[in-house]
N, C-alpha and C. Protein backbone atom coordinates (compact mmCIF):
# COMPACT_ATOMS: atom_id res chain seq x y z
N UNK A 1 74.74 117.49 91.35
CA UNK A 1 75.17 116.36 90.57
C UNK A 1 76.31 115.65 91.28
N UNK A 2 76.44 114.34 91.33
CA UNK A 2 77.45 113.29 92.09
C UNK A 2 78.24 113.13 91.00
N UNK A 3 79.86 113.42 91.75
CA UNK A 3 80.80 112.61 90.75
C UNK A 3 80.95 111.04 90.84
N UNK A 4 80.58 110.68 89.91
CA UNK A 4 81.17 108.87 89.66
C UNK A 4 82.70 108.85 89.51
N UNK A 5 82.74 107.52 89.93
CA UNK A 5 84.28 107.00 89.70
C UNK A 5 84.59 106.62 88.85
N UNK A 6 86.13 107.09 88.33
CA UNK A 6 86.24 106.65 87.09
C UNK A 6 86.22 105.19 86.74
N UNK A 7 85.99 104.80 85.31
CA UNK A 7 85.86 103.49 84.83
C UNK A 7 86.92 102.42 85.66
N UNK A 8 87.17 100.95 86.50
CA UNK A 8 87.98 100.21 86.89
C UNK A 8 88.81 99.72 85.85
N UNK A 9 88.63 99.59 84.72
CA UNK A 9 89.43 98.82 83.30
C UNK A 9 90.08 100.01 82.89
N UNK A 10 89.55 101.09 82.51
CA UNK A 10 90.09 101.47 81.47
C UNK A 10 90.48 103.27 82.39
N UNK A 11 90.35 103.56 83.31
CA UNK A 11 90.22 104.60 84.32
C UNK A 11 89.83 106.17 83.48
N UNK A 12 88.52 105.63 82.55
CA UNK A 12 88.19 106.94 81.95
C UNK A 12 87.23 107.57 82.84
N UNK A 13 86.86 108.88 82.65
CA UNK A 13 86.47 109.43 83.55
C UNK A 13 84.86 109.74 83.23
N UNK A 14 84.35 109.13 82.01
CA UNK A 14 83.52 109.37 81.66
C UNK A 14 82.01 108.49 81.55
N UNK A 15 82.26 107.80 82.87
CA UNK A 15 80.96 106.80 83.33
C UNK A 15 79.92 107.29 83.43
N UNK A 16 78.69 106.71 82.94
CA UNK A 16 77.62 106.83 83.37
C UNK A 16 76.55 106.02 84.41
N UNK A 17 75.67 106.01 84.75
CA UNK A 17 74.55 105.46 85.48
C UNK A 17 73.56 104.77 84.57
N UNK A 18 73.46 103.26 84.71
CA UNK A 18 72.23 102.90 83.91
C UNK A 18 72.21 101.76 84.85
N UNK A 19 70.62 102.48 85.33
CA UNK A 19 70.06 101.24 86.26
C UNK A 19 70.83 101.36 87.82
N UNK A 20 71.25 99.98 88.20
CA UNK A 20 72.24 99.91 89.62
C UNK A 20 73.49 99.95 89.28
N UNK A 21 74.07 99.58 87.85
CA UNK A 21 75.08 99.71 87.46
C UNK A 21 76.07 101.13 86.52
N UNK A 22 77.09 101.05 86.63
CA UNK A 22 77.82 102.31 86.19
C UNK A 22 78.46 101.69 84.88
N UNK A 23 78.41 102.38 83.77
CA UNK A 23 78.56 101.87 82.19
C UNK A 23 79.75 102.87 81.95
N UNK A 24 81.12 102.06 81.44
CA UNK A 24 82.03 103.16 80.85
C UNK A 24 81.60 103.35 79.18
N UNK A 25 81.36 104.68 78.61
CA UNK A 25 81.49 104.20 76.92
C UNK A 25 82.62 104.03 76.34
N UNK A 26 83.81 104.21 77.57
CA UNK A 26 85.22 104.03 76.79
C UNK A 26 85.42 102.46 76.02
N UNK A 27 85.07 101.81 76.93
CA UNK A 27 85.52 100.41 76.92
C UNK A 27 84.40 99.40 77.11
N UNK A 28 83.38 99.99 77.45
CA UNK A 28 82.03 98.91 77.52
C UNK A 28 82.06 98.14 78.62
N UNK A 29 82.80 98.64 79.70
CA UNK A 29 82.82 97.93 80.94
C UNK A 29 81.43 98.29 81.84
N UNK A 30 80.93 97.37 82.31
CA UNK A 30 80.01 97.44 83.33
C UNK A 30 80.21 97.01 85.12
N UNK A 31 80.09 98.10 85.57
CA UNK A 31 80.33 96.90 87.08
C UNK A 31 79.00 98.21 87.88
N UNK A 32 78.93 97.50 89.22
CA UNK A 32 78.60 97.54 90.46
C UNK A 32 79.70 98.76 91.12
N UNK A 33 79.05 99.80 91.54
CA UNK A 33 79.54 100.37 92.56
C UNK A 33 80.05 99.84 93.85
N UNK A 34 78.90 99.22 94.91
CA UNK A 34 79.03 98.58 96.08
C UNK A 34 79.95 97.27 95.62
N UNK A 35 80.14 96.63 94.42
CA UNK A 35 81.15 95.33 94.33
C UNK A 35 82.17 96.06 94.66
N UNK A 36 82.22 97.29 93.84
CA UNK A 36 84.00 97.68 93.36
C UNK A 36 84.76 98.40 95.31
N UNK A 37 83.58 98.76 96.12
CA UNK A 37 83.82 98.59 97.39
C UNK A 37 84.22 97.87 97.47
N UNK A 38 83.52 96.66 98.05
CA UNK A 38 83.69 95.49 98.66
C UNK A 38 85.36 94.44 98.04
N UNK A 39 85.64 94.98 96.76
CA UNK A 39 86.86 94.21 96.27
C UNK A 39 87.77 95.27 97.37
N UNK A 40 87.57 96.81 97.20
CA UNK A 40 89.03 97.86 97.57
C UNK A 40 88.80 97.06 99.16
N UNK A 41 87.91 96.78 100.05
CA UNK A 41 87.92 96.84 101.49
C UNK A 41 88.24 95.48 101.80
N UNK A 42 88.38 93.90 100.65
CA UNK A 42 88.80 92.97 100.95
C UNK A 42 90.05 92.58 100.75
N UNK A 43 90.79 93.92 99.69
CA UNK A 43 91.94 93.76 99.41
C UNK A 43 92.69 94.40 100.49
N UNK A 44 92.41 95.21 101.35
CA UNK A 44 93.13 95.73 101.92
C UNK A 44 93.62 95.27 103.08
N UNK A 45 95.10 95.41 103.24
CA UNK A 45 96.02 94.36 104.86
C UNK A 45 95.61 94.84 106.02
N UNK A 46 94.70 93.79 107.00
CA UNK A 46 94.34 94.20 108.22
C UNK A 46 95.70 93.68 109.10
N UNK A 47 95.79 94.52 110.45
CA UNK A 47 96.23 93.61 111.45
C UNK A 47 95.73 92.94 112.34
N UNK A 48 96.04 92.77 113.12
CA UNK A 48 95.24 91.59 114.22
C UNK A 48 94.05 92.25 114.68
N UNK A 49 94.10 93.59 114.96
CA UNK A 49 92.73 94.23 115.41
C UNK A 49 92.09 94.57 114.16
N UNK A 50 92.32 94.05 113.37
CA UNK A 50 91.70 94.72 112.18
C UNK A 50 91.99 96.06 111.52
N UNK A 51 92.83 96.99 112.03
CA UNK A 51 93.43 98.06 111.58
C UNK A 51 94.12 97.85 109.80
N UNK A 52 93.61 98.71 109.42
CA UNK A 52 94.20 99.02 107.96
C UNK A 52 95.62 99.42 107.73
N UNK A 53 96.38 98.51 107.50
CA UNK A 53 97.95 99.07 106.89
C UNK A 53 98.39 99.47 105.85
N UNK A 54 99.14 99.94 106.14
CA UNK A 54 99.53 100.95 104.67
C UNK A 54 101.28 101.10 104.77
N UNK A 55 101.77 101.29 103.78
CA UNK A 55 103.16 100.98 103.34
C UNK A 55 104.10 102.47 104.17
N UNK A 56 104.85 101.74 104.91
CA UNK A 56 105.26 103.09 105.59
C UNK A 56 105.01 103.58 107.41
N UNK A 57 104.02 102.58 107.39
CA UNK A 57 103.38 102.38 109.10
C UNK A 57 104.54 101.67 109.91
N UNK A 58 104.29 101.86 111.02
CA UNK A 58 105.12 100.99 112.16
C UNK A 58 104.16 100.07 113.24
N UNK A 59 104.89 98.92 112.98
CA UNK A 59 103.83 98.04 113.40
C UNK A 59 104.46 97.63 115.04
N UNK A 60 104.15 96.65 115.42
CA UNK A 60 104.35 95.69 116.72
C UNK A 60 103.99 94.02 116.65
N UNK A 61 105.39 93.36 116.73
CA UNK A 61 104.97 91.99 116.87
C UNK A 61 103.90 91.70 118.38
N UNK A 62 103.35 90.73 117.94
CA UNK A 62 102.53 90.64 119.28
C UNK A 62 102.53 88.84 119.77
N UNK A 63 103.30 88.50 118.98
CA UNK A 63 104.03 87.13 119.69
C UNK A 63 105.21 86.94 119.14
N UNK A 64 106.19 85.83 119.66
CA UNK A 64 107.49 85.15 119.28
C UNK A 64 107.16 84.37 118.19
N UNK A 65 108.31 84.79 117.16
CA UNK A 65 108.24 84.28 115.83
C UNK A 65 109.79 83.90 115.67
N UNK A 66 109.39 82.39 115.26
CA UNK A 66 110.92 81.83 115.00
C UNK A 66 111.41 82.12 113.92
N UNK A 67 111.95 82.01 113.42
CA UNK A 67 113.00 82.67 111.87
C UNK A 67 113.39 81.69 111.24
N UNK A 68 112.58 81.27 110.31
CA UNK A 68 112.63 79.99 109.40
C UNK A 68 114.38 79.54 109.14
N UNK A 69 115.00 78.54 109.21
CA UNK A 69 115.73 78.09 108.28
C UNK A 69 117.36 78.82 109.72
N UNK A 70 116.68 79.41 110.86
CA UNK A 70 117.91 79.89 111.66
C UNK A 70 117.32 79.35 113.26
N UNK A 71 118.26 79.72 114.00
CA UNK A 71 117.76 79.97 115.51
C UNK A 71 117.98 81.05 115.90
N UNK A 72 117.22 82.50 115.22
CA UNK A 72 116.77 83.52 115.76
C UNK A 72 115.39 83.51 115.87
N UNK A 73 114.96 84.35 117.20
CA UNK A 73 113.61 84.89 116.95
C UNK A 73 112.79 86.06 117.22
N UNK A 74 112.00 86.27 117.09
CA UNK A 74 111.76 87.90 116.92
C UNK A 74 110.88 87.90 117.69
N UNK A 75 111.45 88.60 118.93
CA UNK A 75 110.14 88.46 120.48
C UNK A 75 109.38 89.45 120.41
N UNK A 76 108.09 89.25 120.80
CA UNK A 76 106.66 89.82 120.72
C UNK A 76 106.87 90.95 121.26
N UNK A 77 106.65 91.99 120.63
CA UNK A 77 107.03 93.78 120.98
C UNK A 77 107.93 94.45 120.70
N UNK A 78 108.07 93.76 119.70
CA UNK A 78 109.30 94.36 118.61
C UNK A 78 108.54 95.15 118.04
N UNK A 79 109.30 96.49 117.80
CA UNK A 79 108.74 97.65 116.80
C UNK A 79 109.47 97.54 115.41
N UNK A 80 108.89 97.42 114.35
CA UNK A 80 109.18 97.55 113.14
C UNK A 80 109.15 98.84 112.33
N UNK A 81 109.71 99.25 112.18
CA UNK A 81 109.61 100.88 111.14
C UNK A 81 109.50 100.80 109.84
N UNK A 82 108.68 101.58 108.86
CA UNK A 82 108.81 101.77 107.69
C UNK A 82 108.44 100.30 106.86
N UNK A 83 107.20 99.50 107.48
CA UNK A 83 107.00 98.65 106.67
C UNK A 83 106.64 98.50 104.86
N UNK A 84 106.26 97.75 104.26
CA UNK A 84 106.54 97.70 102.89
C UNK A 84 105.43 96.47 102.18
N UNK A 85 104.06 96.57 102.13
CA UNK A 85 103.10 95.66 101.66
C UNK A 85 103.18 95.48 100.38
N UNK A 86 103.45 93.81 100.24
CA UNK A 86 102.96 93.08 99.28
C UNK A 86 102.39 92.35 98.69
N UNK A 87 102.19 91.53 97.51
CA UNK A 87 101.12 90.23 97.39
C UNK A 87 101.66 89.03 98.01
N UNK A 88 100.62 88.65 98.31
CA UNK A 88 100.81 87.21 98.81
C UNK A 88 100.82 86.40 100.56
N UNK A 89 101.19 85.69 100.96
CA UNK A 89 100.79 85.07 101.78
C UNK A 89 101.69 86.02 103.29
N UNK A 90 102.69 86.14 102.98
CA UNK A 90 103.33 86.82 103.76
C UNK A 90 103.30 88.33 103.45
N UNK A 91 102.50 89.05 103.94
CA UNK A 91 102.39 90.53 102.87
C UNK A 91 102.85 91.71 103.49
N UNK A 92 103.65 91.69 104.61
CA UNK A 92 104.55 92.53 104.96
C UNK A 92 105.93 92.55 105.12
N UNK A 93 107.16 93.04 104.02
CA UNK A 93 108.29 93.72 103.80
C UNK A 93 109.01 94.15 104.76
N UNK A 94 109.59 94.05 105.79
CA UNK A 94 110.71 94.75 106.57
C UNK A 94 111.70 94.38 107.03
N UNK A 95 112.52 95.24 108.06
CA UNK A 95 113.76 94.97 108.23
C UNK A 95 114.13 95.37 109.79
N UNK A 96 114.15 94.02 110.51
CA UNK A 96 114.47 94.34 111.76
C UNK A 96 115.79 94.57 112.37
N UNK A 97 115.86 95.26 113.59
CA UNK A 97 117.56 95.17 113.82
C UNK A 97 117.66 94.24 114.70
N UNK A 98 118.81 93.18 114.19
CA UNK A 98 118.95 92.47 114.58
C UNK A 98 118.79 91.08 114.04
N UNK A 99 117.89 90.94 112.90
CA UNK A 99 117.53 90.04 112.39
C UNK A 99 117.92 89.97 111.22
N UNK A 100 117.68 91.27 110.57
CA UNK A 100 117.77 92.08 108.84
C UNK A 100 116.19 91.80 108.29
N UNK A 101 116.19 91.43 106.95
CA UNK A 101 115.39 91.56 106.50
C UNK A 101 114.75 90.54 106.19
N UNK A 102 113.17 90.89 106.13
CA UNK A 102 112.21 89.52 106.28
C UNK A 102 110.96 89.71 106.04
N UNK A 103 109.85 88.79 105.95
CA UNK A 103 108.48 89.02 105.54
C UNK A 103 108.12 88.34 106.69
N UNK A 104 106.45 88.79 107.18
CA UNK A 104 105.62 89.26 108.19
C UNK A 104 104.43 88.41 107.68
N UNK A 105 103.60 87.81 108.15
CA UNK A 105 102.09 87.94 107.92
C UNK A 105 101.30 88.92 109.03
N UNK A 106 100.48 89.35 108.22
CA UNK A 106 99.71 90.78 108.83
C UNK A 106 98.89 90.31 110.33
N UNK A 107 98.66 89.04 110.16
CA UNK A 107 97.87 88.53 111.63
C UNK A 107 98.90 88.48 112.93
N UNK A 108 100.31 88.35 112.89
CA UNK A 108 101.11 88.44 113.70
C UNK A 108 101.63 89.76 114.11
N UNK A 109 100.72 90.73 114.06
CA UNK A 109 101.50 92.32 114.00
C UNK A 109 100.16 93.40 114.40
N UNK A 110 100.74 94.53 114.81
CA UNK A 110 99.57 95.19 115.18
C UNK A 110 100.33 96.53 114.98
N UNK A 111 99.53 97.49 114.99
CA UNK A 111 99.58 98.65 113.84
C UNK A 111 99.91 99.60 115.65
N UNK A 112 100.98 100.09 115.28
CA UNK A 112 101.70 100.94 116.55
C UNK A 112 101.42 102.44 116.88
């Protein structure tokens, strides 16, 4: 027997199989297995090679990035420690030396 995943709405553990779809009776939610993939693997922060990040990794700039609003900039091969993912357009959290602290977009960085 295969364990199913628990319900996405309501995270009961007590889904069933009807048809292609997985039915919670907690909550009457219906979804797609392969969708509820495809959301976890589009949500997740690639870097430039496509590598999967995760909160806590050490990355590498891989070009010169000017520093909005100063004339510092953060030259390409900078190691970052202990990054910190969040929502939105800029979705990496850290703190360089030298710079302090600042947000990243994930396409400018590569997983170290």
């Amino acid at each position: 027997m295969s364990q199913l995943p628990p319900c996405p709405a309501c995270q009961s553990e007590f889904a069933y199989e009807d048809g292609i779809l997985l039915v919670c009776p907690s909550c009457g939610h219906e979804w797609s297995p392969a969708e509820e993939a495809a959301k976890a693997d589009e949500a997740a922060v690639k870097d430039a090679n496509g590598n999967v990040l995760q909160s806590g990794d050490t990355i590498v700039v891989i070009k010169d990035l000017k520093v909005k609003g100063s004339s510092l900039v953060v030259k390409g091969g900078t190691k970052v420690k202990n990054i910190r993912l969040v929502d939105g357009d800029h979705d990496i959290d850290c703190k360089i030396d030298g710079v302090g602290a600042m947000s990243l977009k994930s396409e400018f960085v590569k997983k170290a």
